[in-house]
PDB file of N, CA and C in Angstrom:
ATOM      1  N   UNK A   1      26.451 -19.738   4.890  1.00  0.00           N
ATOM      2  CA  UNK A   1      27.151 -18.486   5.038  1.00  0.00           C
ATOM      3  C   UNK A   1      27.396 -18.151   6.517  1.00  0.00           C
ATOM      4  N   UNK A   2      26.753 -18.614   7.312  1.00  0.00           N
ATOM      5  CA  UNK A   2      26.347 -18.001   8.728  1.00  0.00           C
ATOM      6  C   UNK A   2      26.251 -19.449   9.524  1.00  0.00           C
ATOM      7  N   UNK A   3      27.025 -20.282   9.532  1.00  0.00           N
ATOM      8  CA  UNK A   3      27.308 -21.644   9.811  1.00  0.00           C
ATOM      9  C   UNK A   3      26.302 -22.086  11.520  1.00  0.00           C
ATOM     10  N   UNK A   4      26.001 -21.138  12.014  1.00  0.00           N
ATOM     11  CA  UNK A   4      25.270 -21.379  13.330  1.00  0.00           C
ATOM     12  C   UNK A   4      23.768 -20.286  13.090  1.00  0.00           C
ATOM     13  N   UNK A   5      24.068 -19.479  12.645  1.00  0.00           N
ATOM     14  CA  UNK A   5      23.606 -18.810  12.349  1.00  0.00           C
ATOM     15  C   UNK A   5      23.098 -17.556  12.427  1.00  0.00           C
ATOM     16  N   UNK A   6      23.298 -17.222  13.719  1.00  0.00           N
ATOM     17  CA  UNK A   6      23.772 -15.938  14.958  1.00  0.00           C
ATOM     18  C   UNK A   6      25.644 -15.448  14.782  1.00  0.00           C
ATOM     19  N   UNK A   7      26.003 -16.242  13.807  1.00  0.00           N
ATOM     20  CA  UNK A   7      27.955 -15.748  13.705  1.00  0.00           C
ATOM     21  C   UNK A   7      27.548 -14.516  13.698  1.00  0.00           C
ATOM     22  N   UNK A   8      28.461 -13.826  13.984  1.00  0.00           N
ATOM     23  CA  UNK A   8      28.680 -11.896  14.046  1.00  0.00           C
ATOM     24  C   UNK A   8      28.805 -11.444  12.202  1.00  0.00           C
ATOM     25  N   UNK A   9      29.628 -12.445  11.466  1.00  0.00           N
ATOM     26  CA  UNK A   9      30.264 -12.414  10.211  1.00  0.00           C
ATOM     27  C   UNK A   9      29.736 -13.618   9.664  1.00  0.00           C
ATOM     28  N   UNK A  10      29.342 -13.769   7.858  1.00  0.00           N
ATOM     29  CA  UNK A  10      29.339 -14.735   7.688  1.00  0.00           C
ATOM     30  C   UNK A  10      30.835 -15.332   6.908  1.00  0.00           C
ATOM     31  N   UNK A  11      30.810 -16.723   6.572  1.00  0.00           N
ATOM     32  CA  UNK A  11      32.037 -17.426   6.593  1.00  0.00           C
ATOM     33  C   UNK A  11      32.533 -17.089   4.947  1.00  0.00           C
ATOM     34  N   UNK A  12      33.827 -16.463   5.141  1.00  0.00           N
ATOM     35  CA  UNK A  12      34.382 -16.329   4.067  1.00  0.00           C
ATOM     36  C   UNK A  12      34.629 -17.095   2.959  1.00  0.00           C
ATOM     37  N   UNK A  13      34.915 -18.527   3.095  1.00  0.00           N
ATOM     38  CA  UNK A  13      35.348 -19.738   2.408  1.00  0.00           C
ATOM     39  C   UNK A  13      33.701 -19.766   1.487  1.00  0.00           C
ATOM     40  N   UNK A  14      32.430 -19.694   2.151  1.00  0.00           N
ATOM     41  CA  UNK A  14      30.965 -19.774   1.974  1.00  0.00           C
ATOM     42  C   UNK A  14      30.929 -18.947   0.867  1.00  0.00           C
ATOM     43  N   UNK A  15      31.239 -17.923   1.275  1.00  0.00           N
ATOM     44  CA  UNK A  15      30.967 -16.824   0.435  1.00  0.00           C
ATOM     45  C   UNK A  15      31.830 -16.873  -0.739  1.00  0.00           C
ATOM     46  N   UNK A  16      33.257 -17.753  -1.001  1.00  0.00           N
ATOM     47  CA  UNK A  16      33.733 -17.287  -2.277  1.00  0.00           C
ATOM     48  C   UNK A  16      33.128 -18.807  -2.785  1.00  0.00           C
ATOM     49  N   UNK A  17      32.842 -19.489  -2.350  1.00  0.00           N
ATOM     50  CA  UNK A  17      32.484 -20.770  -3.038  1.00  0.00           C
ATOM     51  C   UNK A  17      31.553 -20.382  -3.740  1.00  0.00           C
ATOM     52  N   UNK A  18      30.554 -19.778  -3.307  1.00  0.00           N
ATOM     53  CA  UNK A  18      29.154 -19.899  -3.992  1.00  0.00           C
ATOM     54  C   UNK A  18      29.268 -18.523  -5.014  1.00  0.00           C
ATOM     55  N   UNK A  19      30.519 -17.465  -5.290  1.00  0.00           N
ATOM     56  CA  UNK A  19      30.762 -16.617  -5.624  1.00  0.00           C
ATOM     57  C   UNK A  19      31.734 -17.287  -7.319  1.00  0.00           C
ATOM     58  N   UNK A  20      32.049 -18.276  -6.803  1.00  0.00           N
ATOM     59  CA  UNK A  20      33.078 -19.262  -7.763  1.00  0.00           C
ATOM     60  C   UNK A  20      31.662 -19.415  -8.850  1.00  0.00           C
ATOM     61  N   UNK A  21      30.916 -19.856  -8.131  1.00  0.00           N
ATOM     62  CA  UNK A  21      29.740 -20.895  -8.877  1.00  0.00           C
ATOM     63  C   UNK A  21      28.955 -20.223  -9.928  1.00  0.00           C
ATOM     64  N   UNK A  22      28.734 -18.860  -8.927  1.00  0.00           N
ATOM     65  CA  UNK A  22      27.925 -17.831 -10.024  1.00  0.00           C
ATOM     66  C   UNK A  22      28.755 -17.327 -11.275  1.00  0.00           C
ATOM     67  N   UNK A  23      30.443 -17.089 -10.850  1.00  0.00           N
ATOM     68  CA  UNK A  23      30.856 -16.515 -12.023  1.00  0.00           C
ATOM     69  C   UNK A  23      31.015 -17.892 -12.871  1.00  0.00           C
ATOM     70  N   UNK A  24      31.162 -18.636 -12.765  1.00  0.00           N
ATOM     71  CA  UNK A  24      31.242 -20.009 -13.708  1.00  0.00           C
ATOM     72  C   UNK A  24      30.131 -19.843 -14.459  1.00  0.00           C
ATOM     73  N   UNK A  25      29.211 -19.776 -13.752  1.00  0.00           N
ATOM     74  CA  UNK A  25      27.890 -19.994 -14.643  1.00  0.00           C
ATOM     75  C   UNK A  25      27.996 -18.907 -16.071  1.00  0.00           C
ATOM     76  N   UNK A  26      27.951 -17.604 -15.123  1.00  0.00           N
ATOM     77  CA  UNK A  26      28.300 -16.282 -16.341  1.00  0.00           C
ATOM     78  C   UNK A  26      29.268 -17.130 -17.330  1.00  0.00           C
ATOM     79  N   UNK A  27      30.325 -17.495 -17.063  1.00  0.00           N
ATOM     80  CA  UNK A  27      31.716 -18.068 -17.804  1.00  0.00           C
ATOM     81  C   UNK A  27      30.582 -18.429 -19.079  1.00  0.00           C
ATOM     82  N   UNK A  28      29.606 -19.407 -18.619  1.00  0.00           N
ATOM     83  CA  UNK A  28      29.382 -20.059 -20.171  1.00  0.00           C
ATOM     84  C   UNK A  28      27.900 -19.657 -20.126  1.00  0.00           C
ATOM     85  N   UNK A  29      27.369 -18.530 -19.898  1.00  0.00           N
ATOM     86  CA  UNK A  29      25.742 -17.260 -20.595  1.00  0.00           C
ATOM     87  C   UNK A  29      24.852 -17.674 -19.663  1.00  0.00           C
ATOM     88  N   UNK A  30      25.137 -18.636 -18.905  1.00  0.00           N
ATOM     89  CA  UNK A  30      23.917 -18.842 -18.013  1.00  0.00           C
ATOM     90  C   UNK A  30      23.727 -17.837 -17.024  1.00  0.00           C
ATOM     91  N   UNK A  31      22.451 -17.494 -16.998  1.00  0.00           N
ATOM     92  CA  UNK A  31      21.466 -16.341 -15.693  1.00  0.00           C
ATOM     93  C   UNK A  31      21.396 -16.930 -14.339  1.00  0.00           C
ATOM     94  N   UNK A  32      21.920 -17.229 -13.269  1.00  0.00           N
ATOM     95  CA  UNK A  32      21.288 -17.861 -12.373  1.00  0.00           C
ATOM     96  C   UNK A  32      20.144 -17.790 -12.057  1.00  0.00           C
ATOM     97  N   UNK A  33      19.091 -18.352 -11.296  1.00  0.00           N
ATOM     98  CA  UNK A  33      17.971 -17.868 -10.396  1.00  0.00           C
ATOM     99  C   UNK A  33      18.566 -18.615  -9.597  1.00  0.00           C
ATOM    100  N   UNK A  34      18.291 -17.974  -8.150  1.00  0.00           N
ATOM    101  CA  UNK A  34      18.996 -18.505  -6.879  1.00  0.00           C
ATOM    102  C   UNK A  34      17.227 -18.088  -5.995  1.00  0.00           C
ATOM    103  N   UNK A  35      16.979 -19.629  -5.397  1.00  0.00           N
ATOM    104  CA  UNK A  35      16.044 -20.003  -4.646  1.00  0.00           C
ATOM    105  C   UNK A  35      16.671 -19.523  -2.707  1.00  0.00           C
ATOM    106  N   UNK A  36      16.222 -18.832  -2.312  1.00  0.00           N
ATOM    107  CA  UNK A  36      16.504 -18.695  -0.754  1.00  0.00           C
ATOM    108  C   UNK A  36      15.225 -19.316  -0.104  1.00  0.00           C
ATOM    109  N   UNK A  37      15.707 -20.280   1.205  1.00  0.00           N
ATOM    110  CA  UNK A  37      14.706 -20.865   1.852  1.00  0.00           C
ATOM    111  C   UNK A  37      14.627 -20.442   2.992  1.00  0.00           C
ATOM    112  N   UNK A  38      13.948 -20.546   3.827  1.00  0.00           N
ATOM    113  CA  UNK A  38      14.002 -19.932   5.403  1.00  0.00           C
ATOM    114  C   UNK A  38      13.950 -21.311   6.508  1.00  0.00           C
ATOM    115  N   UNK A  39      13.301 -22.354   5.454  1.00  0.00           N
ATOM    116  CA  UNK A  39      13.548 -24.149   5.999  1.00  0.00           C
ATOM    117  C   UNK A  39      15.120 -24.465   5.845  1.00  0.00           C
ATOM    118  N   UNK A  40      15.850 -23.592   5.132  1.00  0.00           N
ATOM    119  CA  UNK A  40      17.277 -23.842   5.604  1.00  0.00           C
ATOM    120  C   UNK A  40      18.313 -23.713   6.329  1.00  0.00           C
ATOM    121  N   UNK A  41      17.473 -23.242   7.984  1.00  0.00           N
ATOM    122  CA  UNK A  41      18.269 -22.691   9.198  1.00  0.00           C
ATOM    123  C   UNK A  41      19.467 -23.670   9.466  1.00  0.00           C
ATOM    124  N   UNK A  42      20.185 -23.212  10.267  1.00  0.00           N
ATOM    125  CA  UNK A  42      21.038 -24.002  10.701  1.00  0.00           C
ATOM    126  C   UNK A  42      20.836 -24.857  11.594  1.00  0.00           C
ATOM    127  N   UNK A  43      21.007 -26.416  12.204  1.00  0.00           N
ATOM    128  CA  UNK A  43      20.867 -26.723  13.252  1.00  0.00           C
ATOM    129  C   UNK A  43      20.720 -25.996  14.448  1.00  0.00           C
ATOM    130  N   UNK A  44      22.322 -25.300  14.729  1.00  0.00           N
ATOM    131  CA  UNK A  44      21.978 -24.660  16.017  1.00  0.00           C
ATOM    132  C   UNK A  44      20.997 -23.465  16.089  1.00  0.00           C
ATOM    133  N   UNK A  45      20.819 -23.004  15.544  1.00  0.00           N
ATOM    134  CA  UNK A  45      19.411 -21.832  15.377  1.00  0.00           C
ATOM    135  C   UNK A  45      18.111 -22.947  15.733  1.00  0.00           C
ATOM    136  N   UNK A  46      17.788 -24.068  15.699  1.00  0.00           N
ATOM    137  CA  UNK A  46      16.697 -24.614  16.209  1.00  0.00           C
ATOM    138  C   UNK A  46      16.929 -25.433  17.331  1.00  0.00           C
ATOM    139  N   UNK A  47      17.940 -25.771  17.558  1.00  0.00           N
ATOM    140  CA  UNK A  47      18.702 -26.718  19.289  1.00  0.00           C
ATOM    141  C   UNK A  47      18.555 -25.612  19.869  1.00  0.00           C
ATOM    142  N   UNK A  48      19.564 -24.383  19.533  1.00  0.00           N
ATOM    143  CA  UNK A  48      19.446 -23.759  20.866  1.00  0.00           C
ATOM    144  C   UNK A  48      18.796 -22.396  21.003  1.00  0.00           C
ATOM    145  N   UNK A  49      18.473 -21.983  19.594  1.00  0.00           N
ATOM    146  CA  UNK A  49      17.493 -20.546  19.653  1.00  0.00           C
ATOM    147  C   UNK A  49      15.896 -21.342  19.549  1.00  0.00           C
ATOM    148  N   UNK A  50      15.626 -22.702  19.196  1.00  0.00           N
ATOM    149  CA  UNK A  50      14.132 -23.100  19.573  1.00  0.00           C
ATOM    150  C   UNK A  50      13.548 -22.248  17.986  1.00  0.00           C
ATOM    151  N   UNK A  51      14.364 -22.262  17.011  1.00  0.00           N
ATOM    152  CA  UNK A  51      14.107 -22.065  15.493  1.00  0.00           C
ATOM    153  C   UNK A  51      13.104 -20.917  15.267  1.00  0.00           C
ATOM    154  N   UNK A  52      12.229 -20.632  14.473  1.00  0.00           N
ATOM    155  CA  UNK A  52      11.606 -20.033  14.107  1.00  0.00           C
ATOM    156  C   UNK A  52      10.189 -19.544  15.515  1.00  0.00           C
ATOM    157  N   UNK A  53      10.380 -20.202  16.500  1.00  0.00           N
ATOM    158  CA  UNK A  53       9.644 -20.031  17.684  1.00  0.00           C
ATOM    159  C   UNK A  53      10.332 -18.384  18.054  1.00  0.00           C
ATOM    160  N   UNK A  54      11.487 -18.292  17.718  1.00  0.00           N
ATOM    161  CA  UNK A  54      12.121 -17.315  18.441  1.00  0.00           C
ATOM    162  C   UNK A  54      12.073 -16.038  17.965  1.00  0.00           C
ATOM    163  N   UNK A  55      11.870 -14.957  18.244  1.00  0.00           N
ATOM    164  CA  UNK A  55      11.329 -13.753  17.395  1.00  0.00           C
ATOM    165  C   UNK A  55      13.103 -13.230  16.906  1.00  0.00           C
ATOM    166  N   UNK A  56      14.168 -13.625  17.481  1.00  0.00           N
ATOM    167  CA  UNK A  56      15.282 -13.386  17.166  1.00  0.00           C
ATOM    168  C   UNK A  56      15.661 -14.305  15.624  1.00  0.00           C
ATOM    169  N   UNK A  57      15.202 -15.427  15.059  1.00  0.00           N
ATOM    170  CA  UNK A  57      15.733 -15.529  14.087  1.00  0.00           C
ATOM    171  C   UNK A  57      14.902 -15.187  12.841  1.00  0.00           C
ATOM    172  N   UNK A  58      13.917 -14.133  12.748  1.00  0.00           N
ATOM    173  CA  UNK A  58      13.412 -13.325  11.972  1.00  0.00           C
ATOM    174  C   UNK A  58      14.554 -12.375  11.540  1.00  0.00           C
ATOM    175  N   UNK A  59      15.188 -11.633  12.518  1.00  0.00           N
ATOM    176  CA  UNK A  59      16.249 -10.895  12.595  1.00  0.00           C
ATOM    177  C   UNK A  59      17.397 -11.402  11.904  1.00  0.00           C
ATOM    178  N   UNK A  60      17.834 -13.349  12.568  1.00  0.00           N
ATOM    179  CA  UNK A  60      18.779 -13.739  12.143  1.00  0.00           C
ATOM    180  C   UNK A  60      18.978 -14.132  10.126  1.00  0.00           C
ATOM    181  N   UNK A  61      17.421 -14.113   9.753  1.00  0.00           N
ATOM    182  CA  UNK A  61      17.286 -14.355   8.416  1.00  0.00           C
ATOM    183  C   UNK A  61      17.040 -12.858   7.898  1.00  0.00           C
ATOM    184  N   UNK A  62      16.667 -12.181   8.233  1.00  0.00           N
ATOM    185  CA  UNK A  62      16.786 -10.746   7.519  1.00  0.00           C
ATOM    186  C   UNK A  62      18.443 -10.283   7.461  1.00  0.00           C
ATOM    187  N   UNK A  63      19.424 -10.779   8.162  1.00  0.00           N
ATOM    188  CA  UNK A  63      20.599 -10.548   8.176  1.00  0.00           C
ATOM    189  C   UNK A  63      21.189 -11.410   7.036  1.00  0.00           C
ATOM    190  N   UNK A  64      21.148 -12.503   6.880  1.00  0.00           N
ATOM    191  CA  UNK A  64      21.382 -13.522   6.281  1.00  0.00           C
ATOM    192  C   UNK A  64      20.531 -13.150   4.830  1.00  0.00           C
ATOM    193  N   UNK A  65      19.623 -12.288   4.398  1.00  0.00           N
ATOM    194  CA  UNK A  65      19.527 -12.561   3.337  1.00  0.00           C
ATOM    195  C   UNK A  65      19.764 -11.042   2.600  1.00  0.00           C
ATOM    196  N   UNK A  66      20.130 -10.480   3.522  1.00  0.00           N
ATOM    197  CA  UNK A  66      20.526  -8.821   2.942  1.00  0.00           C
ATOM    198  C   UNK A  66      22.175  -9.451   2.950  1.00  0.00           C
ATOM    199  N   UNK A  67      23.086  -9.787   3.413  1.00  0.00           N
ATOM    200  CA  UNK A  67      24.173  -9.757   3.138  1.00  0.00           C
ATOM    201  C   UNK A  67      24.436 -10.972   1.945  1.00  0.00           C
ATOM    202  N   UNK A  68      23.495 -11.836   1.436  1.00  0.00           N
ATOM    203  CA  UNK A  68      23.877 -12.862   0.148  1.00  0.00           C
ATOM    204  C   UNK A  68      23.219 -11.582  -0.934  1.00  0.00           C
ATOM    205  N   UNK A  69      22.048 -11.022  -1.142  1.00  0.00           N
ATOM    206  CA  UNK A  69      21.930  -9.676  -1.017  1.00  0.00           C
ATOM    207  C   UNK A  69      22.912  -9.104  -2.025  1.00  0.00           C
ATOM    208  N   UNK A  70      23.813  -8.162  -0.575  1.00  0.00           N
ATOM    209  CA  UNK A  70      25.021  -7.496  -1.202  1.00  0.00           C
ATOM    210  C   UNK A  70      26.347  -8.460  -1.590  1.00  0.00           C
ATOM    211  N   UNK A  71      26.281  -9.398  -1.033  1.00  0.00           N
ATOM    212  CA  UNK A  71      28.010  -9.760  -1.700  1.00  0.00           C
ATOM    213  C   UNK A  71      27.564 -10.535  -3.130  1.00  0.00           C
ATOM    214  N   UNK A  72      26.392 -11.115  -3.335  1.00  0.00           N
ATOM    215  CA  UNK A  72      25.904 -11.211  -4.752  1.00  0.00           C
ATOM    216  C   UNK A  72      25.416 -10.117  -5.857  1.00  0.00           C
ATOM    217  N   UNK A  73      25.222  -9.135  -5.151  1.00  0.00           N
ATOM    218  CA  UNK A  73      24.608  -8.314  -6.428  1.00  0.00           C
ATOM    219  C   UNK A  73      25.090  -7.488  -7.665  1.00  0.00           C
ATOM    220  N   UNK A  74      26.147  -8.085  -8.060  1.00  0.00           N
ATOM    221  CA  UNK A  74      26.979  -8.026  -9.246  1.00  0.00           C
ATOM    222  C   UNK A  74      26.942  -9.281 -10.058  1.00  0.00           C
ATOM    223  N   UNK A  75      26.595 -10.763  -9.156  1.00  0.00           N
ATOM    224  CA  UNK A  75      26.648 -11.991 -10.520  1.00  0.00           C
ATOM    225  C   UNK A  75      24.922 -12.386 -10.461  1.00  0.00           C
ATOM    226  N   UNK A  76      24.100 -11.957  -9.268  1.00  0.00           N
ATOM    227  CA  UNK A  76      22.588 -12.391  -9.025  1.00  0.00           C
ATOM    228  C   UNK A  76      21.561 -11.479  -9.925  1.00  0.00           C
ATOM    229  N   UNK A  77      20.907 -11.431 -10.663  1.00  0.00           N
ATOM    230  CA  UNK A  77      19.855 -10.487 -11.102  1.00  0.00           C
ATOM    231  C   UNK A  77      18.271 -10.873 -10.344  1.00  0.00           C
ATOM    232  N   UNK A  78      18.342 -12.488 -10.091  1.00  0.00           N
ATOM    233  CA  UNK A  78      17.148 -12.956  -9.790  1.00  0.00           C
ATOM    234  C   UNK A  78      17.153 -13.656  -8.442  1.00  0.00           C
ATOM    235  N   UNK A  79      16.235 -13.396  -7.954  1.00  0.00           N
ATOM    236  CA  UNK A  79      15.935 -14.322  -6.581  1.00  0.00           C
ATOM    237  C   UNK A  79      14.505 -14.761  -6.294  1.00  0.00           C
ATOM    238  N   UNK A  80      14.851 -16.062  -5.333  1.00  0.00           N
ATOM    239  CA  UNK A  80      13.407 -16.366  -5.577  1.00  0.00           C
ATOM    240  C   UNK A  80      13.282 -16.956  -4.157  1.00  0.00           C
ATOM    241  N   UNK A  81      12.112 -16.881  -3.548  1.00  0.00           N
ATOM    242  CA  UNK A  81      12.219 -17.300  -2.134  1.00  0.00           C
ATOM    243  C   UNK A  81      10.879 -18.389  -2.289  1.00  0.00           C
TER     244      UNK A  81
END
């Protein structure tokens, strides 16, 4: 969603893909559970922010998981970290 992971916005194309996927699923009764990882930073968040060392990408994943969050919370009921 957040391709570096510090983007200002995350990536639109990201967001309807995985927006495609959930309503498909609904299409034929399936519930998703959607797993969020925090081992799934982006490269550059660990080259050049020095990854989880950095007290800034606490911030950068609290951003990142409030906005999958809101642009999911019409097809998501469940999450699981």
């Amino acid at each position: 969603m957040y391709p570096n992971g510090n983007d200002e916005k995350p990536n639109q194309e990201g967001l309807d893909f995985y927006r495609s996927v959930f309503e498909e699923l609904h299409k034929y009764g399936i519930e998703p559970l959607v797993t969020i990882s925090h081992y799934d930073d982006p490269l550059y968040m660990e080259e050049k922010l020095g990854g989880w060392q950095n007290r800034e990408t606490n911030g950068l994943y609290e951003k990142y998981c409030h906005s999958i969050f809101e642009e999911y919370k019409d097809l998501v009921k469940y999450w699981r970290h």
